[in-house]
C-alpha atoms as a PDB file:
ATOM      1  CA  UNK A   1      50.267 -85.792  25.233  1.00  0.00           C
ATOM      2  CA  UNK A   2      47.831 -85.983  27.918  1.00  0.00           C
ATOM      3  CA  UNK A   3      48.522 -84.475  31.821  1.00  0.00           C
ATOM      4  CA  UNK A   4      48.382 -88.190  32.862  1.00  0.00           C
ATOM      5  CA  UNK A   5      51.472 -89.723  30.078  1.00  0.00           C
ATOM      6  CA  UNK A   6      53.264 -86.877  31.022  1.00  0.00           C
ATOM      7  CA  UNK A   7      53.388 -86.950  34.421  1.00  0.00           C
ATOM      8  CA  UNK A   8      56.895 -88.042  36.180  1.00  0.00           C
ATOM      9  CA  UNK A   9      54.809 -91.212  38.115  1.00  0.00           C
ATOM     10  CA  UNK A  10      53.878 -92.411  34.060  1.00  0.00           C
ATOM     11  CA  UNK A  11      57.404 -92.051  32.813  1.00  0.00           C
ATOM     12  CA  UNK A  12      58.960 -93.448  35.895  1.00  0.00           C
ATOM     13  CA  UNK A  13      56.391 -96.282  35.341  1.00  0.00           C
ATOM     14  CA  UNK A  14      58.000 -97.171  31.854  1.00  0.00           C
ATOM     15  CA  UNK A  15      61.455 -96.193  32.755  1.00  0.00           C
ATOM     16  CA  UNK A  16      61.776 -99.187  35.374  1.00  0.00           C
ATOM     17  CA  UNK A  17      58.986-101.580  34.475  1.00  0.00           C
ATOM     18  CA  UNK A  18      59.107-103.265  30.951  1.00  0.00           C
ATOM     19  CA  UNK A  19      56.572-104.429  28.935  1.00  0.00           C
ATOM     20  CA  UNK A  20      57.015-108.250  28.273  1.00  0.00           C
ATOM     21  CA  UNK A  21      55.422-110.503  25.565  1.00  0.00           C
ATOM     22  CA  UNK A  22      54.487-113.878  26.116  1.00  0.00           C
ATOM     23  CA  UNK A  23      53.231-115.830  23.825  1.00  0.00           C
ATOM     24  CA  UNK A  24      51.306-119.027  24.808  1.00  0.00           C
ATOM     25  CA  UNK A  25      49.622-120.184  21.677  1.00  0.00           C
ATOM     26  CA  UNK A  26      51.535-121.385  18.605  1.00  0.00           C
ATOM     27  CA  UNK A  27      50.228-118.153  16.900  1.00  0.00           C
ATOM     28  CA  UNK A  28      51.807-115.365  18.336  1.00  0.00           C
ATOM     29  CA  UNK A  29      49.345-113.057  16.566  1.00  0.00           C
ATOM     30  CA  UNK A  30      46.391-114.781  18.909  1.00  0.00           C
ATOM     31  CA  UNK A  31      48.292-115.978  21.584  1.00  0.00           C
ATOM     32  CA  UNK A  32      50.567-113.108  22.560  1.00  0.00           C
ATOM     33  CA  UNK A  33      49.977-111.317  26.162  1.00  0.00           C
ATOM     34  CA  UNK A  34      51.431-107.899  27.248  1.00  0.00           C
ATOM     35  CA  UNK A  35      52.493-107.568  30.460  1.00  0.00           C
ATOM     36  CA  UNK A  36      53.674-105.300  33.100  1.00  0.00           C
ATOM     37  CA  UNK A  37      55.040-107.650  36.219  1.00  0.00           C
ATOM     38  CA  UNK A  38      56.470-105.596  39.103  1.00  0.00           C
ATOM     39  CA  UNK A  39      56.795-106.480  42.643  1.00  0.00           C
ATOM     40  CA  UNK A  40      59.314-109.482  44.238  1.00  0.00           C
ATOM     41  CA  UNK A  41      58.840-112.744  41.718  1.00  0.00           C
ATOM     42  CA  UNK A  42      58.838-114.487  44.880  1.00  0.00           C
ATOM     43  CA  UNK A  43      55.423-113.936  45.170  1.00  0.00           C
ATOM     44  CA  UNK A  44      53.747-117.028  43.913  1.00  0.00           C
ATOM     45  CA  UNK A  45      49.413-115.170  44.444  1.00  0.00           C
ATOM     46  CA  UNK A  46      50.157-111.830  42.616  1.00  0.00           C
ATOM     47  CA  UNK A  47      47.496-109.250  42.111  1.00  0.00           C
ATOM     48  CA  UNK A  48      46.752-108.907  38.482  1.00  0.00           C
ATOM     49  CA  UNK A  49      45.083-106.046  36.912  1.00  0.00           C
ATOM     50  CA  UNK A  50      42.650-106.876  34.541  1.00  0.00           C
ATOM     51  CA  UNK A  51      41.456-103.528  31.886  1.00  0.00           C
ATOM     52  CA  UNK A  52      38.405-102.238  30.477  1.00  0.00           C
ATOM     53  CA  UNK A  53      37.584-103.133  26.547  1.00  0.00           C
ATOM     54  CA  UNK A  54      39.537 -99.439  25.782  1.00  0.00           C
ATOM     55  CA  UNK A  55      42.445-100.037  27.761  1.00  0.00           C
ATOM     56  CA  UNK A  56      45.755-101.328  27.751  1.00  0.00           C
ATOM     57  CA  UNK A  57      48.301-102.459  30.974  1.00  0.00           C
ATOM     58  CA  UNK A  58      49.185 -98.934  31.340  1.00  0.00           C
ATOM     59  CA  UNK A  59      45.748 -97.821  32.642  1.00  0.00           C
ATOM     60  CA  UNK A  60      46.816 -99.535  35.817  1.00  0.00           C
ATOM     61  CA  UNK A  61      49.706 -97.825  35.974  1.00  0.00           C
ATOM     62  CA  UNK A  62      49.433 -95.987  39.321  1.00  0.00           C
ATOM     63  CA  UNK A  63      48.492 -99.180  41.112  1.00  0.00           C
ATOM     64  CA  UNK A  64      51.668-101.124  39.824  1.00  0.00           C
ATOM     65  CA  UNK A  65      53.639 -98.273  40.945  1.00  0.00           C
ATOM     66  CA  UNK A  66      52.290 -97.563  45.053  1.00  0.00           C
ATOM     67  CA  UNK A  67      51.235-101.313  45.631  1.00  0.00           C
ATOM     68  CA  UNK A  68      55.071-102.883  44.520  1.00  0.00           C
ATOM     69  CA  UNK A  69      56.516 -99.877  46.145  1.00  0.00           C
ATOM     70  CA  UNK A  70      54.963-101.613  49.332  1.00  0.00           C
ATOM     71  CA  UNK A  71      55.757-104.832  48.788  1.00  0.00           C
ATOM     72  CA  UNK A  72      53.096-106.258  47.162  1.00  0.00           C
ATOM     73  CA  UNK A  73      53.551-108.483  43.508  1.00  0.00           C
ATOM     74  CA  UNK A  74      51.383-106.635  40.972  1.00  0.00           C
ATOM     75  CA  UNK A  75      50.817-108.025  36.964  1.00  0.00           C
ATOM     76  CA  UNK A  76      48.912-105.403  34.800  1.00  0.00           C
ATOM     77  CA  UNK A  77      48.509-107.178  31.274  1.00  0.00           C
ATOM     78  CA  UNK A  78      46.522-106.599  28.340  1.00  0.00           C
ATOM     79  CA  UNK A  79      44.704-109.335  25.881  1.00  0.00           C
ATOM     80  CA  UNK A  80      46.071-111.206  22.395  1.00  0.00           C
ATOM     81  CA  UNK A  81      43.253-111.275  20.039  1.00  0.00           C
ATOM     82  CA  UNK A  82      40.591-113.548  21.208  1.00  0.00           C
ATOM     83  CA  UNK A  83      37.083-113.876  20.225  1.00  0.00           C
ATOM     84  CA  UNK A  84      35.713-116.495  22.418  1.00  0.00           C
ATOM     85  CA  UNK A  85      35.224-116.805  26.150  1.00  0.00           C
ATOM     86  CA  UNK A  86      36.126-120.162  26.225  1.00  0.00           C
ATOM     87  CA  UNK A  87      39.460-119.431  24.364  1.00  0.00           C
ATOM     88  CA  UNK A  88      40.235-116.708  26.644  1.00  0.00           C
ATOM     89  CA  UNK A  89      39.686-118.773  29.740  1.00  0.00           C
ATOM     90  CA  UNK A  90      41.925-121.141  28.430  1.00  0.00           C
ATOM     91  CA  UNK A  91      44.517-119.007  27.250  1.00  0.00           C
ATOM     92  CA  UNK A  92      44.816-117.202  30.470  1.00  0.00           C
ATOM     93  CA  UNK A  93      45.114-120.734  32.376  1.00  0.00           C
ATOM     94  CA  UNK A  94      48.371-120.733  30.347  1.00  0.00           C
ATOM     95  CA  UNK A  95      49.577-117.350  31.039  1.00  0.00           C
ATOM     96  CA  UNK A  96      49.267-118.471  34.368  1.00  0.00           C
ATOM     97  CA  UNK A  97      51.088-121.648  33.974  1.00  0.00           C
ATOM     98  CA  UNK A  98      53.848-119.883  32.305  1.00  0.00           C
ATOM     99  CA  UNK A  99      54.060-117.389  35.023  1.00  0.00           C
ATOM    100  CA  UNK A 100      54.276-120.553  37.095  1.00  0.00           C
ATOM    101  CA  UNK A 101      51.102-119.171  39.355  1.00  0.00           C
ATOM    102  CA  UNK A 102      48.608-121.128  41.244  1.00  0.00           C
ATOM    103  CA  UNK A 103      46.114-118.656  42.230  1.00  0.00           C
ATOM    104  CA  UNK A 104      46.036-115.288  41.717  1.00  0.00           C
ATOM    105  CA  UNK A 105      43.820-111.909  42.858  1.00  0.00           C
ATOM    106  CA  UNK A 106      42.084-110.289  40.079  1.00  0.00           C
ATOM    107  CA  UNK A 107      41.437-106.890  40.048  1.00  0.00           C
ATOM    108  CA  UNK A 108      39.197-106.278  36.841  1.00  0.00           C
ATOM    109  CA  UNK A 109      37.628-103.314  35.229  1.00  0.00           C
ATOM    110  CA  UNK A 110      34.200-103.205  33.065  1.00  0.00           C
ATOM    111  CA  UNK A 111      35.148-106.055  30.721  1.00  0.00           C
ATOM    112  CA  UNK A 112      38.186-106.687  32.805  1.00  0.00           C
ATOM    113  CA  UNK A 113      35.658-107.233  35.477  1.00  0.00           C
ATOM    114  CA  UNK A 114      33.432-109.219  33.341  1.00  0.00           C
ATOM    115  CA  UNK A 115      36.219-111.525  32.287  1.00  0.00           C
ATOM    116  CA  UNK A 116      37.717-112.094  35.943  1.00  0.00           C
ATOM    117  CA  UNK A 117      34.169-113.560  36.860  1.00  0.00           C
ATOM    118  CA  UNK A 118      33.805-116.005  34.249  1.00  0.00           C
ATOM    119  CA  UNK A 119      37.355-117.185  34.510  1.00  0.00           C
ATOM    120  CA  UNK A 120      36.782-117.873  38.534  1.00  0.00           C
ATOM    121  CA  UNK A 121      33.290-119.318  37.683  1.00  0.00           C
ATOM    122  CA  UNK A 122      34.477-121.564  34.646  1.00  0.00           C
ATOM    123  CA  UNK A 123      37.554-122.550  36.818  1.00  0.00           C
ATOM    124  CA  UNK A 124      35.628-123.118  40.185  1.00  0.00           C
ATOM    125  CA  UNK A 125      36.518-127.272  39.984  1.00  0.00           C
ATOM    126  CA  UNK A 126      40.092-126.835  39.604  1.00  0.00           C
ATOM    127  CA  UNK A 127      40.186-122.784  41.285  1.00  0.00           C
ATOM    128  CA  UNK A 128      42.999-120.405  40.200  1.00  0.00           C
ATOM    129  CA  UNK A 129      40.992-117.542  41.651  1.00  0.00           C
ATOM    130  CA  UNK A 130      42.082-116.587  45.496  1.00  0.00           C
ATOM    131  CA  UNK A 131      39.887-113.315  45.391  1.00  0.00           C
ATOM    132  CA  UNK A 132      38.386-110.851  43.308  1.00  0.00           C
ATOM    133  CA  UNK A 133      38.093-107.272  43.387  1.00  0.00           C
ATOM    134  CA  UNK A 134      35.194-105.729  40.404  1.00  0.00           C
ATOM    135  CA  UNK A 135      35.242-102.071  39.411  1.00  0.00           C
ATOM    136  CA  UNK A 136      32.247-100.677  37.833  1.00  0.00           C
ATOM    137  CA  UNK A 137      31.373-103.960  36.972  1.00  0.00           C
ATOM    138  CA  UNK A 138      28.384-105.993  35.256  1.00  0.00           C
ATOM    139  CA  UNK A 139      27.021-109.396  35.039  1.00  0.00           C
ATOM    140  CA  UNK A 140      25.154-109.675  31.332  1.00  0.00           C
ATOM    141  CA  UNK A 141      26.292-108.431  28.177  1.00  0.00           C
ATOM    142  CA  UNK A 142      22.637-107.762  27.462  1.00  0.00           C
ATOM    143  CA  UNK A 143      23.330-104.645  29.134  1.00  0.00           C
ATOM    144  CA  UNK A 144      25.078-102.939  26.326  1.00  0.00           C
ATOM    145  CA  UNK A 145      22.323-103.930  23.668  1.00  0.00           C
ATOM    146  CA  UNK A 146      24.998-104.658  21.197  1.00  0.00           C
ATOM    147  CA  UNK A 147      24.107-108.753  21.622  1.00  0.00           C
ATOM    148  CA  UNK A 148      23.063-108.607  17.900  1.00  0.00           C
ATOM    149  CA  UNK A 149      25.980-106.647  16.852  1.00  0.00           C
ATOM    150  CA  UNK A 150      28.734-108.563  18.447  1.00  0.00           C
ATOM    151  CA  UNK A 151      29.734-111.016  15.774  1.00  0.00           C
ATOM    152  CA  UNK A 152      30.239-107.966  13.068  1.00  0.00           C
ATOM    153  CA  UNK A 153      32.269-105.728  15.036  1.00  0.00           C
ATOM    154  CA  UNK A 154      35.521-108.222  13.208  1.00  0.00           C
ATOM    155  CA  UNK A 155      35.008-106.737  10.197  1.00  0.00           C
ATOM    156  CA  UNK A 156      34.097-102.751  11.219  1.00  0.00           C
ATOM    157  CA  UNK A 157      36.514-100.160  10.349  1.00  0.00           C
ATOM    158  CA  UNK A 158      38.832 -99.692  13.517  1.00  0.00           C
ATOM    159  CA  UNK A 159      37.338 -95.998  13.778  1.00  0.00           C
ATOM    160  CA  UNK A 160      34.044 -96.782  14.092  1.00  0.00           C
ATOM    161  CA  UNK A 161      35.242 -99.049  17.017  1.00  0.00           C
ATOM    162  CA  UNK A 162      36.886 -96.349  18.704  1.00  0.00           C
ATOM    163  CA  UNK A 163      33.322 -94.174  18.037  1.00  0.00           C
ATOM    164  CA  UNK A 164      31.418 -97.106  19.716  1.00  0.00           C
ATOM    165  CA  UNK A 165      33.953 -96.852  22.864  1.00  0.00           C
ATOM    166  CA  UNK A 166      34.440 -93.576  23.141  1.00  0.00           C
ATOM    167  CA  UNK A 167      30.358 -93.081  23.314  1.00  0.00           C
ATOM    168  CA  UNK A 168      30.607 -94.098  26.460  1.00  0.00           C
ATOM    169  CA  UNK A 169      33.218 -91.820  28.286  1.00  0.00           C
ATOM    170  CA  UNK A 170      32.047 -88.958  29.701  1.00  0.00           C
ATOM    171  CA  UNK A 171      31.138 -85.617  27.546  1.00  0.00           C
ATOM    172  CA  UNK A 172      29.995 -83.204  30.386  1.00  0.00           C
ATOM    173  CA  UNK A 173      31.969 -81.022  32.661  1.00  0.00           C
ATOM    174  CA  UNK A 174      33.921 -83.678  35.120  1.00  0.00           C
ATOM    175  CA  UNK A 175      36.580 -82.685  37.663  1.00  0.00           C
ATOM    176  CA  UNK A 176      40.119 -82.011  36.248  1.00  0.00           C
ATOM    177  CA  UNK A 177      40.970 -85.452  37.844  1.00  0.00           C
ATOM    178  CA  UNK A 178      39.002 -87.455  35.556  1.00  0.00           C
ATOM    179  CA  UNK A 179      39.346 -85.589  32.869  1.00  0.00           C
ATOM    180  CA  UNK A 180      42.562 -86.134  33.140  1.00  0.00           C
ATOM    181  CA  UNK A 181      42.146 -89.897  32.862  1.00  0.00           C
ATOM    182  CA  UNK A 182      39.442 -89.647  29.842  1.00  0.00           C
ATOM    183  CA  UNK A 183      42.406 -87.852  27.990  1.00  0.00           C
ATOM    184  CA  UNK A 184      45.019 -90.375  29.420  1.00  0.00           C
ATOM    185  CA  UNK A 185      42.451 -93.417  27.743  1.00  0.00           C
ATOM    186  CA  UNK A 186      41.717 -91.651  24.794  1.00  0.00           C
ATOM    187  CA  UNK A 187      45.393 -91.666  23.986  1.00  0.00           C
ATOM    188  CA  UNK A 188      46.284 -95.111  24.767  1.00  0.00           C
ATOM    189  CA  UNK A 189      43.028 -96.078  22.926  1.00  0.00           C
ATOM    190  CA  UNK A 190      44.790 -94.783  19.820  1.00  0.00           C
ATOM    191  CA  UNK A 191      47.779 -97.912  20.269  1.00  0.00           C
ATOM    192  CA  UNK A 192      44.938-100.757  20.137  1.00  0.00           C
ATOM    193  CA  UNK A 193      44.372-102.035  16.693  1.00  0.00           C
ATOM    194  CA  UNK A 194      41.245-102.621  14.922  1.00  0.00           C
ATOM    195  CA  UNK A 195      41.149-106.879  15.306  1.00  0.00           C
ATOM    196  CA  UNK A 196      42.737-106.215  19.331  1.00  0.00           C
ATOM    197  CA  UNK A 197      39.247-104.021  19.791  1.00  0.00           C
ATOM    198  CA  UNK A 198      36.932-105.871  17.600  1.00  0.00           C
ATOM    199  CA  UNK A 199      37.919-109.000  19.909  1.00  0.00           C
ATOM    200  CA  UNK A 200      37.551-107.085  23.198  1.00  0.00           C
ATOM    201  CA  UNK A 201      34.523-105.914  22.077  1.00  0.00           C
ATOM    202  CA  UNK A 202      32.856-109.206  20.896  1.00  0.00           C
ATOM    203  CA  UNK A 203      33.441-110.808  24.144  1.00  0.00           C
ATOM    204  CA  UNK A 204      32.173-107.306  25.795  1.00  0.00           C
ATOM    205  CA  UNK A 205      28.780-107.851  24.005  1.00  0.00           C
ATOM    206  CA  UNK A 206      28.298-111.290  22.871  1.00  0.00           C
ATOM    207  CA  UNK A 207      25.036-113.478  24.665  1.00  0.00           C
ATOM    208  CA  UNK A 208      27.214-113.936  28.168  1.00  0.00           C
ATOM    209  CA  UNK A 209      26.306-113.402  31.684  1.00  0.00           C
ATOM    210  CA  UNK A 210      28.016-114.130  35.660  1.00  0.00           C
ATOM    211  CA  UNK A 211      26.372-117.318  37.589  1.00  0.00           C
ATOM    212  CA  UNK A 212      27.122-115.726  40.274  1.00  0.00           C
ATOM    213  CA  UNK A 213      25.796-118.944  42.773  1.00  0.00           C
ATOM    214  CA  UNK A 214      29.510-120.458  42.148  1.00  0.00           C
ATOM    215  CA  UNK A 215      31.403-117.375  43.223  1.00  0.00           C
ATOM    216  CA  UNK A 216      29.115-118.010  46.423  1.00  0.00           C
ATOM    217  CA  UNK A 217      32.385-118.391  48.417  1.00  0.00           C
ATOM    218  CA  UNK A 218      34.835-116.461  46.714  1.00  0.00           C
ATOM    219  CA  UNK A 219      36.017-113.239  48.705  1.00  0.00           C
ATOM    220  CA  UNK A 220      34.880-110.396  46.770  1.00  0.00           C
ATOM    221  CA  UNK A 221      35.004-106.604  46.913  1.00  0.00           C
ATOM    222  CA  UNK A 222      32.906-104.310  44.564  1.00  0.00           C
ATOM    223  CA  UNK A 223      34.218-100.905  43.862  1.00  0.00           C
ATOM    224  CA  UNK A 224      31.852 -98.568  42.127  1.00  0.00           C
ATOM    225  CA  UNK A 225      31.157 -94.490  41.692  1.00  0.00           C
ATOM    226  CA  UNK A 226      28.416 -92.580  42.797  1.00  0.00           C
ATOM    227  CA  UNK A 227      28.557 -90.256  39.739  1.00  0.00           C
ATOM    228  CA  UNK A 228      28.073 -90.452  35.937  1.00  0.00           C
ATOM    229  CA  UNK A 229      29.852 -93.559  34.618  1.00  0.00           C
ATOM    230  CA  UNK A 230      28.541 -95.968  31.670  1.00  0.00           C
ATOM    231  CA  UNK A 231      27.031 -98.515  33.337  1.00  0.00           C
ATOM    232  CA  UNK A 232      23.319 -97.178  35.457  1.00  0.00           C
ATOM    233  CA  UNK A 233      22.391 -97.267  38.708  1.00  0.00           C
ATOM    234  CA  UNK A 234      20.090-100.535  38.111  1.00  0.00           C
ATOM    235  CA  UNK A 235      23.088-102.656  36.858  1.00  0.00           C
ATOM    236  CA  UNK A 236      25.290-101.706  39.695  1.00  0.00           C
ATOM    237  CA  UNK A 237      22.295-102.758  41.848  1.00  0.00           C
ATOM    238  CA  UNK A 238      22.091-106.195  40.433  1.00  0.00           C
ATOM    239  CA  UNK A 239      25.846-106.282  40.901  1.00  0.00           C
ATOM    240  CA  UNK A 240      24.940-106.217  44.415  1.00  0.00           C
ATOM    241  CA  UNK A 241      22.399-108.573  44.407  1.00  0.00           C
ATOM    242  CA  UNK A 242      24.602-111.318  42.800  1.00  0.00           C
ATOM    243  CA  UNK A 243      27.233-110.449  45.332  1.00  0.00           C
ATOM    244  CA  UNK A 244      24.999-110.002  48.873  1.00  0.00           C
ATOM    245  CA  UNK A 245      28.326-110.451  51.026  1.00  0.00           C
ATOM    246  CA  UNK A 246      30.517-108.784  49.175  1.00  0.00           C
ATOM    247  CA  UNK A 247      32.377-105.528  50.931  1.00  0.00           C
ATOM    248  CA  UNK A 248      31.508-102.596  49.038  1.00  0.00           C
ATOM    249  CA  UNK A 249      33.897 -99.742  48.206  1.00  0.00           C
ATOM    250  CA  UNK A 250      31.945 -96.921  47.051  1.00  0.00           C
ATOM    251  CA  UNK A 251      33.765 -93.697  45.423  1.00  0.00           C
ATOM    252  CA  UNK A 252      31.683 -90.373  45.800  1.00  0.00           C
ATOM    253  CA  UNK A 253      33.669 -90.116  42.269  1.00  0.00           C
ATOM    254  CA  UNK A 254      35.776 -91.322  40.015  1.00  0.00           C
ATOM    255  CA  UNK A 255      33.771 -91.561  36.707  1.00  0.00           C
ATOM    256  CA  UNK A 256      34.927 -94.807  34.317  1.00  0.00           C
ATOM    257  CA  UNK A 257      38.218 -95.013  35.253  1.00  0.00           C
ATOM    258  CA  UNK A 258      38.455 -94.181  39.223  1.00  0.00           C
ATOM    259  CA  UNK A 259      41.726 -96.542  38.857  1.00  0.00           C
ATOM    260  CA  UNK A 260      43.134 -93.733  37.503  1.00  0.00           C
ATOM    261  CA  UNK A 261      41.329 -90.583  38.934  1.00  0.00           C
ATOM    262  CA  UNK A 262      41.222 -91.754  42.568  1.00  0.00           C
ATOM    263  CA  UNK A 263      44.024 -94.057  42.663  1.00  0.00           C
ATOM    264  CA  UNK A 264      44.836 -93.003  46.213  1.00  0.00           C
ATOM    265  CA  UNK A 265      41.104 -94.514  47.230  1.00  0.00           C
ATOM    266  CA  UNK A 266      41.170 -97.564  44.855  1.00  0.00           C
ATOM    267  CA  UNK A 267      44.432 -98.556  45.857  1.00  0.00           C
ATOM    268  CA  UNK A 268      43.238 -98.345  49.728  1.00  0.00           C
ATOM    269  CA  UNK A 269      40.688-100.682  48.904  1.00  0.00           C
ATOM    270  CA  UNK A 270      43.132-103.363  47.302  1.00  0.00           C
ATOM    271  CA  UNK A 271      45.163-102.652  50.431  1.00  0.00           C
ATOM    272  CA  UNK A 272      41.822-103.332  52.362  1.00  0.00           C
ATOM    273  CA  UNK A 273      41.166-106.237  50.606  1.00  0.00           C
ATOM    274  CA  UNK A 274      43.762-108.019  50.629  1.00  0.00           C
ATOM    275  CA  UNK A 275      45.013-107.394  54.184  1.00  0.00           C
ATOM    276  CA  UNK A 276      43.102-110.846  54.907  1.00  0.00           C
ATOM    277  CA  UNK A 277      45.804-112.703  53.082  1.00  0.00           C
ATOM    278  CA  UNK A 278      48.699-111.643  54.378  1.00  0.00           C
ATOM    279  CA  UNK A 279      51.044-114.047  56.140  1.00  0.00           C
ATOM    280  CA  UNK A 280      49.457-116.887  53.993  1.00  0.00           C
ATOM    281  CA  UNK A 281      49.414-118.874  51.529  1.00  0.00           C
ATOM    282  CA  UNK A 282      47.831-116.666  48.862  1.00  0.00           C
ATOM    283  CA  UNK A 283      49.836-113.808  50.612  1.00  0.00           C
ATOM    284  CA  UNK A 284      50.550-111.344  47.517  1.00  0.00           C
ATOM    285  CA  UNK A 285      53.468-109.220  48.740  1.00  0.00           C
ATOM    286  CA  UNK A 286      56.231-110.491  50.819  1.00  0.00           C
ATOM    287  CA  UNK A 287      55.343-110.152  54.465  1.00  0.00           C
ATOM    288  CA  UNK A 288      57.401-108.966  57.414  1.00  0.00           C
ATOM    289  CA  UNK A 289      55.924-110.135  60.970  1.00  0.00           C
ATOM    290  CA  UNK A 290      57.158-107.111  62.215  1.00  0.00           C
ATOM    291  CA  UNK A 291      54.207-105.140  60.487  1.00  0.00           C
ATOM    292  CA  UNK A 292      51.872-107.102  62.389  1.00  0.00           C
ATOM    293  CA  UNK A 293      52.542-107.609  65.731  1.00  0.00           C
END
């Protein structure tokens, strides 16, 4: 077991947080979403924590644990089997109604990233998006040269899925920290089954990109690393040019997962982030006046 899943903060995490199903599709094969919802239900803008393509809910572990601690509502979930951007748009719109939410703050990761901007661009008419928050993200699929590959990856062995994933992480000499959280990943990889990643990795690589001209007025913060991660320096920079007025939260490290590594940083930036909507409408913990006089 890795340093991270055995660490009192992980065990604590499943100890007093359940996982809950909920299934929003008459499938519940397809339409099933696992969740991890912590923080006062009053809350009606939550954050929720969107993972990468190799993660599941857990990954965000450290963030559901400090930011409900303070107050704050905080949903980590993890996908049904979906194939289509379209279906997953609409199938989180129903998550959402069932969770009886308006708007929520996303706070997405590589594909989670990916997917939080098309959902807040495809729902800009009718929004359900109060803010978003991108780590290490991207705007075109085209990035990961797998556009051709995409619609086979249903019917690859789940192995060779896991190979195509894992190429990614890391394979030099890193800190203990994010070592630490490659292990942690690697491990929880091993729980996703082969249609779960064939789906996340279709809609990681099929012919999609950002227009980023409708998020024009959506509050955004972009957190990225300065060191080795798997996206390059020239996508991060496009990142920015999509997002010119976005705040930027740059991590001297972190590596692919600085959720994990350098929660203490990441979840200072949430914090940072969403100190704007406090004592609002789209408020996502339960505020005191007190704190801010």
């Amino acid at each position: 077991m890795s340093e991270l899943m055995n660490s009192s903060e992980y065990q604590s995490f499943r100890q007093s947080i359940p996982r809950i199903s909920i299934c929003v599709e008459g499938n519940a094969e397809k339409g099933t979403w696992k969740i991890f919802d912590a923080g006062p239900r009053d809350v009606r803008c939550p954050i929720v924590c969107l993972p990468p393509a190799s993660g599941t809910a857990d990954a965000f572990f450290k963030q559901v644990m400090s930011l409900s601690n303070d107050g704050y509502r905080v949903i980590a979930l993890e996908y049904p089997i979906i194939w289509k951007m379209k279906d997953w748009v609409e199938g989180f719109i129903k998550l959402l109604d069932e969770l009886n939410l308006d708007k929520v703050h996303i706070f997405g990761a590589s594909l989670g990233s990916f997917l939080a901007q098309k959902f807040a661009e495809l729902t800009v008419k009718t929004p359900r998006v109060a803010s978003l928050v991108l780590c290490n993200a991207f705007t075109d699929t085209s990035i990961f040269q797998q556009t051709a590959s995409a619609p086979t990856f249903w019917m690859m062995p789940g192995l060779v899925l896991k190979k195509i994933i894992m190429g990614s992480f890391d394979k030099g000499v890193v800190s203990t920290s994010i070592a630490d959280s490659i292990d942690f990943m690697v491990e929880t990889l091993e729980s996703i089954s082969q249609k779960e990643l064939a789906s996340r990795l279709t809609m990681n690589c099929m012919n999609a990109y950002v227009e980023p001209q409708k998020l024009s007025e959506m509050p955004i913060t972009l957190i990225d690393v300065y060191d080795a991660s798997a996206l390059s320096q020239s996508v991060k920079e496009e990142v920015y040019k999509c997002y010119p007025n976005a705040k930027r939260a740059s991590l001297k490290t972190g590596g692919n997962f600085p959720y994990l590594s350098r929660a203490d940083e990441v979840n200072m930036h949430l914090r940072i982030h969403l100190r704007s909507f406090l004592n609002t409408r789209y408020s996502p913990r339960l505020d005191n006046e007190e704190d801010y006089l």
